[in-house]
Protein backbone atom coordinates (compact mmCIF):
# COMPACT_ATOMS: atom_id res chain seq x y z
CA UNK A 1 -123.13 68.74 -24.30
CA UNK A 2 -123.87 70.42 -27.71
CA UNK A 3 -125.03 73.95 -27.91
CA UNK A 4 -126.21 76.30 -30.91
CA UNK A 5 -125.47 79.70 -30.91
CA UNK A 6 -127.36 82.26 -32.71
CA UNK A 7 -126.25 85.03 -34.57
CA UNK A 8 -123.67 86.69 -36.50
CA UNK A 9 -122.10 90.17 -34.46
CA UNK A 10 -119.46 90.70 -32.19
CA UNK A 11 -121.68 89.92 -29.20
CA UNK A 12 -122.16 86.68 -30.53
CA UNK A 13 -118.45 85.79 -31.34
CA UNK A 14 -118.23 86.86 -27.66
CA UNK A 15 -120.41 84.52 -26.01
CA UNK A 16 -118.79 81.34 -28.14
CA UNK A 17 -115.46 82.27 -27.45
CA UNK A 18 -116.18 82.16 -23.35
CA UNK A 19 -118.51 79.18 -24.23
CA UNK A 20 -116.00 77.10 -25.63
CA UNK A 21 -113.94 77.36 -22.46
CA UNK A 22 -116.27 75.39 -20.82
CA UNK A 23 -115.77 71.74 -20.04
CA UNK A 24 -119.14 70.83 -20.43
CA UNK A 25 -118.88 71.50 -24.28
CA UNK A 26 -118.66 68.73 -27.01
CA UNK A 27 -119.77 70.64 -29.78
CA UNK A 28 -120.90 74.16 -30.79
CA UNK A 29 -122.56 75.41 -33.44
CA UNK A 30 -122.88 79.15 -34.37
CA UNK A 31 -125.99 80.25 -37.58
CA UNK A 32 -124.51 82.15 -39.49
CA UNK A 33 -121.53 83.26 -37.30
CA UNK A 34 -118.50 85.21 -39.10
CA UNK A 35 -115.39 84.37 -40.10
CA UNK A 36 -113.59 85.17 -36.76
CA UNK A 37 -116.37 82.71 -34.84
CA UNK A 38 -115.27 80.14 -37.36
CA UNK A 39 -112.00 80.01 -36.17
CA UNK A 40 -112.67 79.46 -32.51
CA UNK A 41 -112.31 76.16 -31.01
CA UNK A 42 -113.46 74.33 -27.95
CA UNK A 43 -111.21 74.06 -24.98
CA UNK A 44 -112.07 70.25 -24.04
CA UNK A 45 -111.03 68.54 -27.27
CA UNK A 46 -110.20 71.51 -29.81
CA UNK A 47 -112.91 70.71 -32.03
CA UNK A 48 -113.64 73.61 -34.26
CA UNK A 49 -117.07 75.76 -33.82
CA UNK A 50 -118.64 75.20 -36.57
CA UNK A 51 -120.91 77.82 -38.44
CA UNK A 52 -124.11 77.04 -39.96
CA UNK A 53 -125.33 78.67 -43.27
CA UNK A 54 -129.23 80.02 -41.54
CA UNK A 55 -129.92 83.30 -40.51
CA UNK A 56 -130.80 84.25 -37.14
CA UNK A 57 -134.64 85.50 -38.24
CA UNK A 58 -134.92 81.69 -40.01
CA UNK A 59 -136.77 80.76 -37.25
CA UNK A 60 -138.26 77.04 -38.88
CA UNK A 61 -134.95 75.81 -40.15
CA UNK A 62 -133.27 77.29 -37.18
CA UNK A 63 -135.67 74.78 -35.21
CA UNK A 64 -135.07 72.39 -38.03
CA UNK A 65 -131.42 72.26 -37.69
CA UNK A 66 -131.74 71.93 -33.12
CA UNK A 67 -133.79 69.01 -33.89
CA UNK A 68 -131.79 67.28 -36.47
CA UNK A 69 -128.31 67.71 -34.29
CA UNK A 70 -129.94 67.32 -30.99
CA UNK A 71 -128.76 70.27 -29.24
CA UNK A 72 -129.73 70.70 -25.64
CA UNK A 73 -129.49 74.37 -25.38
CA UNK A 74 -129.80 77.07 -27.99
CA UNK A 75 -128.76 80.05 -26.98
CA UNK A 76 -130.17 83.35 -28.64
CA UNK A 77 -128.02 86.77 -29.46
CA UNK A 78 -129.37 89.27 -31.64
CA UNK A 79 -132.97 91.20 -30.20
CA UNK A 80 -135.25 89.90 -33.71
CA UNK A 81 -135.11 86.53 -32.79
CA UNK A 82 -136.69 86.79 -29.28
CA UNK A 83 -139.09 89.45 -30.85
CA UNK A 84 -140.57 86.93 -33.16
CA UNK A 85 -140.65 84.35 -30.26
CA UNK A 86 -138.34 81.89 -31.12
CA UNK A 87 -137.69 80.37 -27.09
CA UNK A 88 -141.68 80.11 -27.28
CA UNK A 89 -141.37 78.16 -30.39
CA UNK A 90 -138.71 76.43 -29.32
CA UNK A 91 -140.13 75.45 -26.10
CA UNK A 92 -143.40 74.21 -27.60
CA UNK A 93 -141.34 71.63 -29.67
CA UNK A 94 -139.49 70.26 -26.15
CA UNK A 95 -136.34 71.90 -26.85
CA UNK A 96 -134.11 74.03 -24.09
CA UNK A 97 -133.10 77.88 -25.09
CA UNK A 98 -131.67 80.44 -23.53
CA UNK A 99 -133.42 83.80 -23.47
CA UNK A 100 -136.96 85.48 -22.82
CA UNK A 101 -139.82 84.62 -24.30
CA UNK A 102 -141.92 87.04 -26.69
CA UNK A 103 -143.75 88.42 -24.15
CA UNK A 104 -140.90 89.16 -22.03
CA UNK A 105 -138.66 90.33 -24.85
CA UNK A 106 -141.15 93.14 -24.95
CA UNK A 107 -139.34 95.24 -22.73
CA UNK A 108 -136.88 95.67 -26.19
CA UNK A 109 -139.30 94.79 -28.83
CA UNK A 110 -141.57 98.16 -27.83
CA UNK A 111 -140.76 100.87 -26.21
CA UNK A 112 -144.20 101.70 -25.11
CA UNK A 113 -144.32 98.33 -23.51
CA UNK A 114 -141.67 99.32 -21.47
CA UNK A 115 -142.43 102.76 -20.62
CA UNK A 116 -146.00 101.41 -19.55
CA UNK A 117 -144.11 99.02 -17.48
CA UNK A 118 -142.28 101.69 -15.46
CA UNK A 119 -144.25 103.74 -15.14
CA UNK A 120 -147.38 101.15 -13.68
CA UNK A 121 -144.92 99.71 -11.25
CA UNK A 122 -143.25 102.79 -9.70
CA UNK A 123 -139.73 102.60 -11.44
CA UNK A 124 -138.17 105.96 -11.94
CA UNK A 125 -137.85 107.37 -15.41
CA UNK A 126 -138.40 110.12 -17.57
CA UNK A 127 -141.84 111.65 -18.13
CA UNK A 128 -142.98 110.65 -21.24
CA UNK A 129 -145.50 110.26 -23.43
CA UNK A 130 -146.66 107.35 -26.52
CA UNK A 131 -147.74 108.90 -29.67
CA UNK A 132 -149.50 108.26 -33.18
CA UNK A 133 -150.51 111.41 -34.22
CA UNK A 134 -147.42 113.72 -35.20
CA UNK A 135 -149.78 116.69 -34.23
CA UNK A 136 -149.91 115.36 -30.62
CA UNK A 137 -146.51 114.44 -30.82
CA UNK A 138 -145.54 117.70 -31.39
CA UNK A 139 -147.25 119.47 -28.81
CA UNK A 140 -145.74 116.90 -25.99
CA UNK A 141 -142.65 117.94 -27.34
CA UNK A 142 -143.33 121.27 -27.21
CA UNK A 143 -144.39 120.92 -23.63
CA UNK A 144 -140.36 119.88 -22.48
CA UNK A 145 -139.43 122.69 -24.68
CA UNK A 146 -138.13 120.59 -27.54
CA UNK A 147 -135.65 118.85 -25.33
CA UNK A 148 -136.40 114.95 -25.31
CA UNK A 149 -135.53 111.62 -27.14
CA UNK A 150 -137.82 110.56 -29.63
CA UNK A 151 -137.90 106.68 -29.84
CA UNK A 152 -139.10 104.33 -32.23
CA UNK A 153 -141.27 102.31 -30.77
CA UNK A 154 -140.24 99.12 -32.38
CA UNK A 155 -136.42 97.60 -32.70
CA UNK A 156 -134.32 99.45 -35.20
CA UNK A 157 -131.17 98.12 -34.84
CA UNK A 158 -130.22 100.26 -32.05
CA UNK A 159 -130.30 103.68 -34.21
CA UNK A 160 -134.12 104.28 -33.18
CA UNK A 161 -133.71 107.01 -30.52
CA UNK A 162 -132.71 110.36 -31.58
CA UNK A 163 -132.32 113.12 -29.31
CA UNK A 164 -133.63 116.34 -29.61
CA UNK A 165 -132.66 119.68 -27.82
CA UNK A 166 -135.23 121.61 -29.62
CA UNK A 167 -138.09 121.96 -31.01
CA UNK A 168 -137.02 122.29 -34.79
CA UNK A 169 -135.10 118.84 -34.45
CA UNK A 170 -138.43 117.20 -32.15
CA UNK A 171 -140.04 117.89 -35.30
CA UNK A 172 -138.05 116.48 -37.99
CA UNK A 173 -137.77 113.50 -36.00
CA UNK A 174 -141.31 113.20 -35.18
CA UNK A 175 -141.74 113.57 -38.81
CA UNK A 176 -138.93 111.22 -40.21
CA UNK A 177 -140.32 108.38 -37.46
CA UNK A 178 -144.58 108.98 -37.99
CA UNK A 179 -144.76 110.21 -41.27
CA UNK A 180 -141.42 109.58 -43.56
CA UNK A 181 -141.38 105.98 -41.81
CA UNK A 182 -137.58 105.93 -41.51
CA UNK A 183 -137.28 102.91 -39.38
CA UNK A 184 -140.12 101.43 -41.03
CA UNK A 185 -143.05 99.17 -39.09
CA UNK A 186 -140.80 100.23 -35.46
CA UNK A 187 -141.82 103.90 -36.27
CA UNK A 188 -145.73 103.00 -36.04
CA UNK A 189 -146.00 104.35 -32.44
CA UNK A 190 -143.31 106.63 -30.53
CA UNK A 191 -142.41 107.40 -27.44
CA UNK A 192 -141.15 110.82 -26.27
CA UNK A 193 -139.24 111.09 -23.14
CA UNK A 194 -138.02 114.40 -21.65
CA UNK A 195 -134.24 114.66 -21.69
CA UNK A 196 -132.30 113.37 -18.73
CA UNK A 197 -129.02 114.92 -17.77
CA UNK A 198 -126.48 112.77 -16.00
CA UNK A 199 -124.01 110.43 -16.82
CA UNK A 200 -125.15 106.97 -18.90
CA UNK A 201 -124.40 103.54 -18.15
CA UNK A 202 -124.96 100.57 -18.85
CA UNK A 203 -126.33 97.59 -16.41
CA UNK A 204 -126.98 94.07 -17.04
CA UNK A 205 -128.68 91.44 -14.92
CA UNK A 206 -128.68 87.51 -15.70
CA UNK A 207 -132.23 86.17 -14.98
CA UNK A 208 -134.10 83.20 -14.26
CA UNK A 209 -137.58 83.99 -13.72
CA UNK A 210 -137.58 84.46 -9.84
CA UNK A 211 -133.71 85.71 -9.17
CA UNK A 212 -132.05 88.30 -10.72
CA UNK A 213 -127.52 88.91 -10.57
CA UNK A 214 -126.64 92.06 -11.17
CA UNK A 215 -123.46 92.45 -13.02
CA UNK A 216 -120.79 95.18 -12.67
CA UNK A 217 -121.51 98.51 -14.34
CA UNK A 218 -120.09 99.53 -17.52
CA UNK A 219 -120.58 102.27 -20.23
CA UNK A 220 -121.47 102.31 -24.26
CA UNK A 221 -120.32 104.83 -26.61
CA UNK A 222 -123.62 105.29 -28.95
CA UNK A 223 -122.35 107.94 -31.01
CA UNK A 224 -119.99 107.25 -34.08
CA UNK A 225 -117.48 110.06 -33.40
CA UNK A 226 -115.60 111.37 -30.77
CA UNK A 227 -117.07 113.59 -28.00
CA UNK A 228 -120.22 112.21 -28.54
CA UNK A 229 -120.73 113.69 -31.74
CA UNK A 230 -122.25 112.28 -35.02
CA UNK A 231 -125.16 110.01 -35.55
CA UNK A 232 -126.54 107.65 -33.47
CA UNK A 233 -124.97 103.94 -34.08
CA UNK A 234 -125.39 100.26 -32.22
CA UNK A 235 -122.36 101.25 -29.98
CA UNK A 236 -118.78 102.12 -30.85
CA UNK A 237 -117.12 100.70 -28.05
CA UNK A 238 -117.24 99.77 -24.16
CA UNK A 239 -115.54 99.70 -20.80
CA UNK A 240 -116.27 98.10 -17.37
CA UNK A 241 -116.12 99.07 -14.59
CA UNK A 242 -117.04 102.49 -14.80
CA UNK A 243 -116.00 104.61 -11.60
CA UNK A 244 -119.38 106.26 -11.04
CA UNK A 245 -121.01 104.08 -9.13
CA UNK A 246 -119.57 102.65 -5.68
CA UNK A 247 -121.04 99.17 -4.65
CA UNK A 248 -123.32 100.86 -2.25
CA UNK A 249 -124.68 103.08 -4.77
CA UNK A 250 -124.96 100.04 -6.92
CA UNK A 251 -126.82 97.84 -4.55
CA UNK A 252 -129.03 101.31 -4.58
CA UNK A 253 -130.05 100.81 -8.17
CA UNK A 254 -130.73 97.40 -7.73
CA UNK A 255 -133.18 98.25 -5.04
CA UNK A 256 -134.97 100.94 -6.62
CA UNK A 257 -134.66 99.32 -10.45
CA UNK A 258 -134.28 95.80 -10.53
CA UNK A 259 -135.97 94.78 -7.26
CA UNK A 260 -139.52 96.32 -8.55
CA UNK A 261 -139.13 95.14 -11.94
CA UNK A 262 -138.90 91.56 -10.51
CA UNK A 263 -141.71 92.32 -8.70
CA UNK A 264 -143.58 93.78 -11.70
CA UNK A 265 -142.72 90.81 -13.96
CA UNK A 266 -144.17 88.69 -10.85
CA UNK A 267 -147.50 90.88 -10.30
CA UNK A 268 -148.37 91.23 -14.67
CA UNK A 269 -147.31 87.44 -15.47
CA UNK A 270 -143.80 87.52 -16.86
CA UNK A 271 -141.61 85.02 -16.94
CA UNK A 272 -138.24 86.76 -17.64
CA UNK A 273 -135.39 84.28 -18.36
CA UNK A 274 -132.04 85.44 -20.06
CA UNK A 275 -130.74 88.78 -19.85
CA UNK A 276 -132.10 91.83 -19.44
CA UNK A 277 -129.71 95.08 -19.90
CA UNK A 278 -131.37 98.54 -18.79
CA UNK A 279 -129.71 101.84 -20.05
CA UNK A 280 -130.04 103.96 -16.52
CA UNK A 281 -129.03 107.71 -16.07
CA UNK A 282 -127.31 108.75 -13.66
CA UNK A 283 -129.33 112.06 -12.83
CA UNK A 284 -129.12 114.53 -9.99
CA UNK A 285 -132.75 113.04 -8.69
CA UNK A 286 -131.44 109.40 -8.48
CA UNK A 287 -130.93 106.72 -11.59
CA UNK A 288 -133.51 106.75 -14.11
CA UNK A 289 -134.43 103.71 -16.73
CA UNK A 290 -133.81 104.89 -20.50
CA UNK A 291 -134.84 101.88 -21.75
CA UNK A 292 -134.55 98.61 -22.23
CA UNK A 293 -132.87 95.68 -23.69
CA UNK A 294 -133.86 91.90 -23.49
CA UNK A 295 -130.49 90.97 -24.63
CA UNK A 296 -126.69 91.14 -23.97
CA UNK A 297 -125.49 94.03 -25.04
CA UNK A 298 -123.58 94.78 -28.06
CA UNK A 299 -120.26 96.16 -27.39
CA UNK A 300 -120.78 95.60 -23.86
CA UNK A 301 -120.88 91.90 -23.58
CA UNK A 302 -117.26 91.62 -24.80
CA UNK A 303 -116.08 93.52 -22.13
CA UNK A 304 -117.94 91.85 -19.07
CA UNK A 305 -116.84 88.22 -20.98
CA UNK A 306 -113.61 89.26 -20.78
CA UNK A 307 -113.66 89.84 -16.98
CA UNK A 308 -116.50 86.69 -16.33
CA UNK A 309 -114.79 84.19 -14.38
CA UNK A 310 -117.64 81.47 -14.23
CA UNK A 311 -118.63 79.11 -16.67
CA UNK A 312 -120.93 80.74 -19.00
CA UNK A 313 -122.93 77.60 -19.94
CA UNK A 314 -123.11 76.90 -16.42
CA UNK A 315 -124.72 80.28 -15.77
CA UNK A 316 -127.27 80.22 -18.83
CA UNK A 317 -128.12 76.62 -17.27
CA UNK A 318 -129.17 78.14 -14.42
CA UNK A 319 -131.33 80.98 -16.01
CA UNK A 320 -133.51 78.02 -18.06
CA UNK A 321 -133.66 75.48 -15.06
CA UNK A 322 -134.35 78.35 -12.77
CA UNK A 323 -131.68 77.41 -10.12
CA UNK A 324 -129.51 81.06 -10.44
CA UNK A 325 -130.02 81.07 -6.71
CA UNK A 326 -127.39 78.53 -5.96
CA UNK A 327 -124.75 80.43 -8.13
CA UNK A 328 -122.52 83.19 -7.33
CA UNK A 329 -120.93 85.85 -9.95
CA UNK A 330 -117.53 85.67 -9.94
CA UNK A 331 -115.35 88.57 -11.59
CA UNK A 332 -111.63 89.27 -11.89
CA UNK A 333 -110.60 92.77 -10.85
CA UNK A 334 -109.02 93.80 -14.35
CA UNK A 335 -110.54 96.35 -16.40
CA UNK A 336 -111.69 95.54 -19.64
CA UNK A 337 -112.02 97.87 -23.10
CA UNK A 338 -113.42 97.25 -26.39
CA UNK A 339 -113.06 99.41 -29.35
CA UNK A 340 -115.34 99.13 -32.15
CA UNK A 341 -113.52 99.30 -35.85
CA UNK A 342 -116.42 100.28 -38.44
CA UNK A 343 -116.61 101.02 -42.01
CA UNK A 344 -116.68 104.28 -43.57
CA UNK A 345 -119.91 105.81 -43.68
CA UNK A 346 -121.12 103.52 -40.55
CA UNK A 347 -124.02 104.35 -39.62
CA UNK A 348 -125.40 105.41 -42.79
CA UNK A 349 -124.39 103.36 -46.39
CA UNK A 350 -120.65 101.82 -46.58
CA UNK A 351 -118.46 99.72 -48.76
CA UNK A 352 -118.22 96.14 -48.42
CA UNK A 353 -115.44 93.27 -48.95
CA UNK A 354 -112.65 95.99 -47.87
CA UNK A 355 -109.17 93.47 -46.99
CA UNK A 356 -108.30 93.40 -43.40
CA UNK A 357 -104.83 92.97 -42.64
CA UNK A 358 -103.11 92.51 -38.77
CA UNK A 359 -105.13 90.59 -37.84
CA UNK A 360 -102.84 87.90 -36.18
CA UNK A 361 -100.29 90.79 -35.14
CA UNK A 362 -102.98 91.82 -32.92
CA UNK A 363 -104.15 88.70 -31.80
CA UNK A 364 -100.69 88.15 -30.68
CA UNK A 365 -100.61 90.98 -28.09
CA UNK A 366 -100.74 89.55 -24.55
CA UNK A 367 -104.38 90.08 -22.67
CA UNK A 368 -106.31 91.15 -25.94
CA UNK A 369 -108.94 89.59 -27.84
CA UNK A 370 -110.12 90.51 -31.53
CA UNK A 371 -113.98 89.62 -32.03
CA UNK A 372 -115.43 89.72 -35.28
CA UNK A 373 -118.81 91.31 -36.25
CA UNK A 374 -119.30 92.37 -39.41
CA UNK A 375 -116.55 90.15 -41.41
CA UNK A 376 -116.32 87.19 -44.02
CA UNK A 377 -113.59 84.59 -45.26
CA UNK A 378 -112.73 85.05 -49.14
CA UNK A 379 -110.38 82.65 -50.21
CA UNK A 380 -107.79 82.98 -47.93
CA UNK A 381 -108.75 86.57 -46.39
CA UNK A 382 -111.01 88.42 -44.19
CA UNK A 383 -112.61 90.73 -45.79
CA UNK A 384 -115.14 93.59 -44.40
CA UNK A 385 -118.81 92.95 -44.35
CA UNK A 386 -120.95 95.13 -41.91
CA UNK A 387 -120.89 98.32 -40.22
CA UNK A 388 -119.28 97.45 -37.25
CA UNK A 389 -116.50 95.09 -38.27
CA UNK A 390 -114.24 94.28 -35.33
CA UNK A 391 -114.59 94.96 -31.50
CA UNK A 392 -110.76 95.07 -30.73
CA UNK A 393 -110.56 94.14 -26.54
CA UNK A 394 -108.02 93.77 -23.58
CA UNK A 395 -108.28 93.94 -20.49
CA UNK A 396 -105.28 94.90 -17.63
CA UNK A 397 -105.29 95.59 -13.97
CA UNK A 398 -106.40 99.14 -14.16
CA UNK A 399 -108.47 100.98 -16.78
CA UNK A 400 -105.84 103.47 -17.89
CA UNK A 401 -103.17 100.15 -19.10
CA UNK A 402 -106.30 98.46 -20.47
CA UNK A 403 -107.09 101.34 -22.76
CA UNK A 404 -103.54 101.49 -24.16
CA UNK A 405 -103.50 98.17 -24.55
CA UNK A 406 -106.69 97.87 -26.99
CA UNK A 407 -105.76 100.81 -29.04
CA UNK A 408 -102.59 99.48 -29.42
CA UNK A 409 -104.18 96.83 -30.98
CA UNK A 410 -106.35 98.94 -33.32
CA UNK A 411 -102.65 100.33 -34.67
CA UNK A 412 -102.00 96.77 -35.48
CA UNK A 413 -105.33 96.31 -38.14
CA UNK A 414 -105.84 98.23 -41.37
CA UNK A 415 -108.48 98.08 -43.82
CA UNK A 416 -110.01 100.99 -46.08
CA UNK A 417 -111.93 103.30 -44.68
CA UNK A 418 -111.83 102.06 -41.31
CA UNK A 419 -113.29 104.13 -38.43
CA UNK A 420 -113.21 104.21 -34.91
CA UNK A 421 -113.12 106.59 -32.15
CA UNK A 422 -109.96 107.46 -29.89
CA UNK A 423 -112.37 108.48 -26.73
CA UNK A 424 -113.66 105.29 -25.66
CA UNK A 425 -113.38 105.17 -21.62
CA UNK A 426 -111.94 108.77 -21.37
CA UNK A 427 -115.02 109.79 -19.26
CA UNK A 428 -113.44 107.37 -16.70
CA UNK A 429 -110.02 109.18 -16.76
């Protein structure tokens, strides 16, 4: 079987490195990849994944390319992609993908979208309210006393939310979305929500159209410095499990979250295949939706791939032939932590082509996994070249020994500049 994967992060090194465990694999390709996905090879006959020179938003070469090589299943990473309806074009020219199509990868692609969607069908969330006018905007705002999240309505790379805790900041951030157009096109429209308190997780469910497997919890770090402090960022590192939820509390959420959004998808025509990942809050009413994603998430999916015990391509089979019925999750009971090394100034401007060095110390240290995101080979180095650079991983039979074990590995890399927080998971402990 020969499979293209699509995109360039740490989420997407993550899915081809379990992919290329899998039996069924003859050949993988990765557009554009990184330099760490270029070094992965396939598990039945250690052919080298190979990493293909087209962006992930090239969406006719992209097609181009699965046509030429004769993949049978394409399978999508990054949110832009599935905005701009690549499985729909895909589809139309007889080719098999993996993820939802455009109208289901609304539910990321607009945020009023999905608050409509909540709301219609009875799933609980925040009051809110969807916005043009920064006049309006305002007074919504004023109405929850300044205390909300003001969201882009559009994708923005993960950075469109910014929360508010009064009404001096509800402004500037009405005014840097509506007026200043700081996240561009995504800032046409905007949703306010009033500001949940609880604790945030982070769920994902694998989809097929009709089923839906919910997968263990686990919990993002959004802000880029410790305590939850600093800007906004696409997520600084991960953990799963999380001890806040027991399994009965968990089969909860799936009754009162993913059980009407099924039925939603069913009643308004959606035909949801791939994965979606809803941000919930843990609030003293019940779990509340924050929003959400049509995608794996993006530190998260290197910690659940590191505790996955299926075969992935197996699974994402199942999602596009619609037979996720017949298959069981299977997890091991290790916990898993990833810890996001950025550049300085992430998430604002930073410095690229910085030298990373330990690279293979780290690699070296038993249960632990380095995935790339933003890096490149030049010459005979890896060099820096995003914001988020590495998502440094193990995973250990309890939390505690997995979170010494990836920091550990942090101590092993160097390059200038280099960021990261020292928190990740400590809300578990």
């Amino acid at each position: 079987m020969k499979l293209l994967v699509i995109g360039s992060g740490g989420r997407e090194h993550a899915l081809v490195w379990k992919l290329a465990q899998s039996p069924h694999l003859t050949h993988l390709w990765c557009a554009p990849g990184n330099a760490g996905i270029a070094a992965e090879r396939l598990v039945h006959n250690q052919s080298v994944v190979e990493c293909v020179p087209l962006t992930a938003e090239d969406l006719p070469r992209l097609l181009a390319f699965a046509q030429e090589h004769h993949a049978d299943l394409t399978v999508v990473g990054p949110d832009h992609p599935l905005a701009m309806g690549i499985v729909d074009l895909f589809q139309s020219h007889g080719l098999r993908i993996w993820g939802p199509n455009r109208k289901a990868a609304q539910f990321e692609s607009s945020k009023v979208f999905a608050q409509s969607f909540l709301e219609r069908h009875g799933i609980p969330t925040a009051p809110a309210g969807t916005f043009t006018d920064p006049a309006l905007a305002s007074r919504f705002a004023a109405s929850l006393g300044g205390r909300c999240a003001v969201k882009a309505d559009g994708l923005a790379l993960g950075k469109g939310v910014i929360i508010c805790r009064d009404m001096a900041q509800a402004d500037r951030a009405i005014e840097d979305i509506l007026v200043r157009k700081t996240f561009g096109a995504a800032g046409d429209q905007l949703v306010i929500q009033e500001l949940l308190q609880g604790m945030e997780l982070s769920l994902h469910a694998l989809c097929d159209g009709v089923t839906a497997h919910l997968f263990p919890t686990s919990q993002d770090h959004k802000r880029a410095l410790d305590d939850d402090q600093g800007p906004n960022t696409g997520g600084m590192g991960a953990y799963s499990p999380t001890p806040f939820l027991t399994e009965s509390e968990l089969n909860h959420v799936r009754q009162v979250i993913l059980d009407p959004w099924l039925q939603g998808c069913a009643a308004d025509g959606i035909d949801y295949r791939g994965l979606l990942y809803p941000g919930i809050m843990l609030t003293a009413a019940g779990p509340k939706v924050l929003e959400f994603n049509a995608r794996f998430g993006d530190p998260e999916t290197q910690v659940y791939l590191t505790r996955l015990e299926n075969d992935l391509v197996e699974l994402l089979e199942a999602c596009v032939n619609g037979t996720l019925d017949r298959v069981a999750l299977q997890w091991s009971q290790t916990a898993s932590v990833c810890v996001i090394m950025a550049s300085g100034g992430y998430p604002g401007s930073y410095a690229r082509g910085k030298i990373i060095s330990g690279l293979a110390e780290a690699s070296q240290l038993r249960n632990t996994k380095v995935f790339h995101a933003g890096t490149a080979r030049q010459g005979d180095r890896i060099v820096t070249s995003g914001g988020r650079v590495l998502g440094v991983t193990a995973w250990a039979a309890d939390l505690p020994s997995a979170r010494t074990a990836a920091y550990r590995a942090v101590d092993q890399i160097k390059f200038e500049d280099a960021c990261f927080r020292r928190d990740i998971a400590s809300k578990a402990l």
